[in-house]
C-alpha atoms as a PDB file:
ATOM      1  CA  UNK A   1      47.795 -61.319  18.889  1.00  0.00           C
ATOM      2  CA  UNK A   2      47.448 -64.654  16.709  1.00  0.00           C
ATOM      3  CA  UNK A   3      49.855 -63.360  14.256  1.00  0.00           C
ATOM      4  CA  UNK A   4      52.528 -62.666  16.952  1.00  0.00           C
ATOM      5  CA  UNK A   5      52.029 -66.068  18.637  1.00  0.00           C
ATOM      6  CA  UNK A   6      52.517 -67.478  14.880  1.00  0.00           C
ATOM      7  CA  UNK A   7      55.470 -65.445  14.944  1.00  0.00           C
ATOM      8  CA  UNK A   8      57.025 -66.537  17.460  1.00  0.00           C
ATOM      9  CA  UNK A   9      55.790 -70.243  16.933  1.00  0.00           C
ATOM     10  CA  UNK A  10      58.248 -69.966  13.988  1.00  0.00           C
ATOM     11  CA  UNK A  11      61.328 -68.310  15.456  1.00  0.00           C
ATOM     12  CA  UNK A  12      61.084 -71.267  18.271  1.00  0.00           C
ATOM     13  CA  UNK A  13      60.711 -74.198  15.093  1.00  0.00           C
ATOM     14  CA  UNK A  14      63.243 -71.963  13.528  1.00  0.00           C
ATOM     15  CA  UNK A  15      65.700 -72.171  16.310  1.00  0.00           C
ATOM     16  CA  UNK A  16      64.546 -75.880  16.874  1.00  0.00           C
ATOM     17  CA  UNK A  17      65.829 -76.902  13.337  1.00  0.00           C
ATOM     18  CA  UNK A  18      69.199 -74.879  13.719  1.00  0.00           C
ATOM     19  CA  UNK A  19      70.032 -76.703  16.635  1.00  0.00           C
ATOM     20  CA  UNK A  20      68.914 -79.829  14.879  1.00  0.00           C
ATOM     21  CA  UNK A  21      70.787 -79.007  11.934  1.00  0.00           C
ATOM     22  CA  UNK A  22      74.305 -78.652  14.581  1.00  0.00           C
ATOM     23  CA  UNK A  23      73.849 -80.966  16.621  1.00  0.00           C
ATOM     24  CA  UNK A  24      71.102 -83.567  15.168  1.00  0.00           C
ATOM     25  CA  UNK A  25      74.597 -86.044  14.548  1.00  0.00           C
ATOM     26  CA  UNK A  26      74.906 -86.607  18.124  1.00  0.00           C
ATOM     27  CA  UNK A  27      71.363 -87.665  18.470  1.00  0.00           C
ATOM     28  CA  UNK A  28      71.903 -90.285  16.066  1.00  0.00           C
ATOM     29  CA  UNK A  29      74.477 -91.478  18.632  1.00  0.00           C
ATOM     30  CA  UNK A  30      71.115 -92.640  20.844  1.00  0.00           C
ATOM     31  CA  UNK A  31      68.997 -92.714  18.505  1.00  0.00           C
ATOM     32  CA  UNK A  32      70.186 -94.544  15.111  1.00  0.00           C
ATOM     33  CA  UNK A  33      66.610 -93.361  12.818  1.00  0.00           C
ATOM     34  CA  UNK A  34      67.522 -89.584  13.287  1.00  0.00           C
ATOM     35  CA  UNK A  35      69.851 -90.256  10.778  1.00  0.00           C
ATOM     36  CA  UNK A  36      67.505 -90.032   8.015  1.00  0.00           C
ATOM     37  CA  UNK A  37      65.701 -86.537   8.902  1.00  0.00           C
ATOM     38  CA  UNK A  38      68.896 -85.298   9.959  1.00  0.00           C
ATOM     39  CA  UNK A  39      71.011 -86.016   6.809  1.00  0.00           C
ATOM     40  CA  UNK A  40      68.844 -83.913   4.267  1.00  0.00           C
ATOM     41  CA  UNK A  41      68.634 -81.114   6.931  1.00  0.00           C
ATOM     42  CA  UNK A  42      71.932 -80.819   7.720  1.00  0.00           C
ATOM     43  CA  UNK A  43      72.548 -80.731   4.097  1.00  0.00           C
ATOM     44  CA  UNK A  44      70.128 -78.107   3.548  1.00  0.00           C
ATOM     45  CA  UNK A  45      71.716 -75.488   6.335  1.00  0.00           C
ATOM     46  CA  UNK A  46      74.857 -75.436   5.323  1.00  0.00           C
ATOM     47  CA  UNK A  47      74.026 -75.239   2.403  1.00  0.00           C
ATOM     48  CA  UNK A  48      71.579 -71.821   3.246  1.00  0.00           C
ATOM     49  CA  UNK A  49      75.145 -70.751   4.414  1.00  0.00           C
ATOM     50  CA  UNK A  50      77.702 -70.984   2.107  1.00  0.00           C
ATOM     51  CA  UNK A  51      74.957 -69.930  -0.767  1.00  0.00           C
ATOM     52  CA  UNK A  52      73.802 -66.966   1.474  1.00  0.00           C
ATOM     53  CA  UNK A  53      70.112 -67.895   0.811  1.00  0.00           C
ATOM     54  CA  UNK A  54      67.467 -66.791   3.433  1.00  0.00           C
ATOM     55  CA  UNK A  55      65.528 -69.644   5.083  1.00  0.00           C
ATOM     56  CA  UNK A  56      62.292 -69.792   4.129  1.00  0.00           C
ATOM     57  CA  UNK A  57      61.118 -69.559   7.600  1.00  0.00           C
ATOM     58  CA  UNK A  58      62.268 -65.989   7.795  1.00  0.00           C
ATOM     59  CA  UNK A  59      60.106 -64.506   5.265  1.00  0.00           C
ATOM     60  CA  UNK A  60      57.375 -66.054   6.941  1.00  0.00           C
ATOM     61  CA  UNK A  61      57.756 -64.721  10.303  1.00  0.00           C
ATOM     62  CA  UNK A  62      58.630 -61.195   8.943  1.00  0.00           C
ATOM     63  CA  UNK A  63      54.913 -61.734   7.296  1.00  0.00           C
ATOM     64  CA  UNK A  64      53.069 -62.998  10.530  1.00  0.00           C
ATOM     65  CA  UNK A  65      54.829 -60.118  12.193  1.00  0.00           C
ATOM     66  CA  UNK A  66      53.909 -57.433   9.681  1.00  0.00           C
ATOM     67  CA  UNK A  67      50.396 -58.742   9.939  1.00  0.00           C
ATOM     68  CA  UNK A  68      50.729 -58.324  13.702  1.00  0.00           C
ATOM     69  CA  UNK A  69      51.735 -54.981  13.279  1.00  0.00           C
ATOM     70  CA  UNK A  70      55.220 -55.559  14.211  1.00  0.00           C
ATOM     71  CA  UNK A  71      58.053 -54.593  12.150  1.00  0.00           C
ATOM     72  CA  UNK A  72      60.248 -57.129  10.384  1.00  0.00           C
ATOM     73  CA  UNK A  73      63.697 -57.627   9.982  1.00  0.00           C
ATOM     74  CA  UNK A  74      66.174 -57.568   7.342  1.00  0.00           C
ATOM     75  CA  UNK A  75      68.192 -60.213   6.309  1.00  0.00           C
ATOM     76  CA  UNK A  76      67.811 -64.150   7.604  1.00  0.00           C
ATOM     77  CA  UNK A  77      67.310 -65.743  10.704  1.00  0.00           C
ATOM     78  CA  UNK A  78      71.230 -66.231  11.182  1.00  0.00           C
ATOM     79  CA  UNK A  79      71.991 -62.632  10.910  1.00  0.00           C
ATOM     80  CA  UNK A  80      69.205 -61.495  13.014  1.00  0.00           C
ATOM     81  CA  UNK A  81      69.136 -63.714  16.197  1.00  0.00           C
ATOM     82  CA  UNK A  82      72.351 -65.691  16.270  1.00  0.00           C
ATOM     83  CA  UNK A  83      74.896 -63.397  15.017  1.00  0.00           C
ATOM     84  CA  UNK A  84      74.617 -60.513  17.567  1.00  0.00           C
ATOM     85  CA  UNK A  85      74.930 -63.257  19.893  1.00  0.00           C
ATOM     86  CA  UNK A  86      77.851 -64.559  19.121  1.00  0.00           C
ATOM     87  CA  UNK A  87      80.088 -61.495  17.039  1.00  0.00           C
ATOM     88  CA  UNK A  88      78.788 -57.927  17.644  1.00  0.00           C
ATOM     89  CA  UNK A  89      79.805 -56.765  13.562  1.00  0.00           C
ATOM     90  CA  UNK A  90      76.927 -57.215  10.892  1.00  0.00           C
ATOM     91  CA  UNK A  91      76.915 -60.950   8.943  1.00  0.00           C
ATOM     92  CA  UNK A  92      79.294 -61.330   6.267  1.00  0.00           C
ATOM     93  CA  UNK A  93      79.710 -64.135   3.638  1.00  0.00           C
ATOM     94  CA  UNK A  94      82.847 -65.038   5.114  1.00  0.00           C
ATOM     95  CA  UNK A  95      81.446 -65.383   8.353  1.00  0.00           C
ATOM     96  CA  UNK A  96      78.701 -67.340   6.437  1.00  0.00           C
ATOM     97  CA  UNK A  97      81.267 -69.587   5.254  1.00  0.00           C
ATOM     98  CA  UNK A  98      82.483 -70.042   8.678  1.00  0.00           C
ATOM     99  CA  UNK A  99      78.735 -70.755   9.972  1.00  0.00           C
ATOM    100  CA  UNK A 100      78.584 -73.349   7.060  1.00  0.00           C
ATOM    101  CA  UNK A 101      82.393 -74.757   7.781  1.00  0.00           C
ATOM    102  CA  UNK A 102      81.024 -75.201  11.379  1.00  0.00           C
ATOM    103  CA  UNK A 103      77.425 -77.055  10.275  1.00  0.00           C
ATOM    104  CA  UNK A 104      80.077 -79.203   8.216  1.00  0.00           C
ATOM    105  CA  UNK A 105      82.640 -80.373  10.576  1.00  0.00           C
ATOM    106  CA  UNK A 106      80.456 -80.962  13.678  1.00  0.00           C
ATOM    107  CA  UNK A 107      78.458 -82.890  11.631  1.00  0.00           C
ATOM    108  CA  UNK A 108      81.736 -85.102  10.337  1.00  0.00           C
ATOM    109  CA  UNK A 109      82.911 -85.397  13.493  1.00  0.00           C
ATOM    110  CA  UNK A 110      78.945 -87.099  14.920  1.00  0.00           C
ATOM    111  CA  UNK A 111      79.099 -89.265  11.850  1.00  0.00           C
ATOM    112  CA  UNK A 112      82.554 -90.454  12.271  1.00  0.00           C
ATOM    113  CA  UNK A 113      81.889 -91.313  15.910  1.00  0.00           C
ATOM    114  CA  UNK A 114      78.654 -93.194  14.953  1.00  0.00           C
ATOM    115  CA  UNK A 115      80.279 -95.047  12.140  1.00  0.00           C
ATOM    116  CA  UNK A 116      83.205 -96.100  13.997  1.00  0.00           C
ATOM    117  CA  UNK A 117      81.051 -97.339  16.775  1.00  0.00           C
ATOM    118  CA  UNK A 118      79.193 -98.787  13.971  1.00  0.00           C
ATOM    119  CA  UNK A 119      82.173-100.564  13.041  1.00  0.00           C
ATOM    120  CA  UNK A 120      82.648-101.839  15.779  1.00  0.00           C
ATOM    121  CA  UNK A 121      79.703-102.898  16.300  1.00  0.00           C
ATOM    122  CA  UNK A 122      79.035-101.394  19.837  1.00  0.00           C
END
């Protein structure tokens, strides 16, 4: 049982730092200090993308689940939880490079907000 809660403790930080890694611009709309953690983590997932690397977090649940007697999964985080949510065919690297594309211009479009308020100062 303390495997699986691990587990799971890591798909929910897992999930935590992909929507941190989308959306963690806006927050520095509020919140002008999340700019530093969210820079280098932003960086780093689309990155994960358009390299098709696996998160490290992945292995690491597969391993607290194979130690809970669960089975594992194939491929990354991406592929396994958020993809069948969103398209029903298997993860591709174009779609990776869409995933990526999509880390990339939500973030440009938070920053460009912030800056121009910045600008302006208001």
């Amino acid at each position: 049982m303390g495997y699986r809660l691990l587990a799971d403790a890591v798909v929910l930080a897992h999930t935590a730092f992909v929507g941190f890694v989308v959306l963690g611009g806006f927050l520095a709309w509020r919140w002008s200090w999340v700019v530093w953690p969210h820079v280098p983590c932003a960086v780093w997932g689309a990155v994960i993308e358009y390299q098709g690397w696996i998160c490290p977090l992945t292995p690491l649940e597969n391993e607290f689940r194979r130690r809970a007697g669960l089975e594992g999964y194939a491929g990354g985080f991406v592929e396994h939880y958020v993809i069948p949510v969103l398209y029903p065919a298997a993860l591709t690297r174009p779609t990776q490079a869409v995933l990526g594309t999509l880390v990339v211009v939500v973030n440009l479009i938070a920053y460009g907000v912030l800056l121009r308020r910045t600008l302006r100062g208001g």
